[in-house]
Protein backbone atom coordinates (compact mmCIF):
# COMPACT_ATOMS: atom_id res chain seq x y z
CA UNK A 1 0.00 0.00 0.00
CA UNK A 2 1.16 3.28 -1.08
CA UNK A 3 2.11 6.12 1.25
CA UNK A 4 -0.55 8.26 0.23
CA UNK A 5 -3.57 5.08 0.94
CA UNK A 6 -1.88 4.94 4.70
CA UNK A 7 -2.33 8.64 4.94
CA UNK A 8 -5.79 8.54 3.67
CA UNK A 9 -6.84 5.26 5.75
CA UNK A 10 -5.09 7.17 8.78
CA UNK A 11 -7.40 10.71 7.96
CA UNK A 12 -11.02 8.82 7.59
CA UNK A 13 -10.16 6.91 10.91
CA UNK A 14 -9.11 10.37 12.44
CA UNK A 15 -12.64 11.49 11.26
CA UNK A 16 -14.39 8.41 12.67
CA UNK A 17 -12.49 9.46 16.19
CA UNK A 18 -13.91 12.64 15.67
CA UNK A 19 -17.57 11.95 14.53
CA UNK A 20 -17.45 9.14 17.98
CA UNK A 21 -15.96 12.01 19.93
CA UNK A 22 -19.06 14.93 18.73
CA UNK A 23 -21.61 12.44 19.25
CA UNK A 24 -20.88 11.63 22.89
CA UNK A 25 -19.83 14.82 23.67
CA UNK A 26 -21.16 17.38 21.65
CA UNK A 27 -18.45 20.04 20.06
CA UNK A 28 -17.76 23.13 21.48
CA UNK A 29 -16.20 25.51 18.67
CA UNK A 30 -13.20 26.47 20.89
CA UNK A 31 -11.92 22.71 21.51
CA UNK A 32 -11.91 22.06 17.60
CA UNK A 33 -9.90 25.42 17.02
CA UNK A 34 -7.97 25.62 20.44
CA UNK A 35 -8.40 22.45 22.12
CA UNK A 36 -5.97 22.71 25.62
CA UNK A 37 -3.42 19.96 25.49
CA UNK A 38 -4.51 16.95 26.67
CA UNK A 39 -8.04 17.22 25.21
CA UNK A 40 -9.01 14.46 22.25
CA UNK A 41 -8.80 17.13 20.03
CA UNK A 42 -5.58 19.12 20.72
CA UNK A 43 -4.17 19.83 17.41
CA UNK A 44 -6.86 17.86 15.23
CA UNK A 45 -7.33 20.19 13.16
CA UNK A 46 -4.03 21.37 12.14
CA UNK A 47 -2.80 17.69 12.06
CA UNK A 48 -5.96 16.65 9.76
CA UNK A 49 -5.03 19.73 7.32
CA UNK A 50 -1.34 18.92 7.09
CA UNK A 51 -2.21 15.34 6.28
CA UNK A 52 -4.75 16.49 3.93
CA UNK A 53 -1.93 19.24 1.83
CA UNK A 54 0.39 16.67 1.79
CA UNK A 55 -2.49 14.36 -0.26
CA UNK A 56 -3.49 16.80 -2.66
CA UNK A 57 1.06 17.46 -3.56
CA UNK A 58 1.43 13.59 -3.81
CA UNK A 59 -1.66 12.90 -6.66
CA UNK A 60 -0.61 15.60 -8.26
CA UNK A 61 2.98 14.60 -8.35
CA UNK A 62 1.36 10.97 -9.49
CA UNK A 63 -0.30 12.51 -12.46
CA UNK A 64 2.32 15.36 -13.50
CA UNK A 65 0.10 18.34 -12.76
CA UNK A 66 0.46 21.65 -10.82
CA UNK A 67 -1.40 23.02 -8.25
């Protein structure tokens, strides 16, 4: 399995952690943006868009286009 399938397998189970973590908890705005250390959520987001970027530069690497 490519690098890029682990990275995408690792992202929807990060989502599933999430969607498990909203529904038992509910989501307050400021733990998805600042979430303290510690919390389930500290540095989702930024982790989950990283992840994401680094996606989006390997298919296009794969197919020889540009962003």
């Amino acid at each position: 399995m490519s690098n890029k399938q682990e990275m995408i397998k690792q992202m929807l189970e990060m989502q599933k952690q999430f969607i498990a973590y909203e529904h038992a908890n509910g989501l307050d705005p400021k733990d998805y943006y600042v979430a303290p250390e510690g919390h389930p959520l500290h540095q989702y987001r930024q982790k989950y868009m990283d992840m994401a970027m680094k996606v989006v530069e390997m298919a296009h690497q794969e197919k020889g286009s540009v962003r």
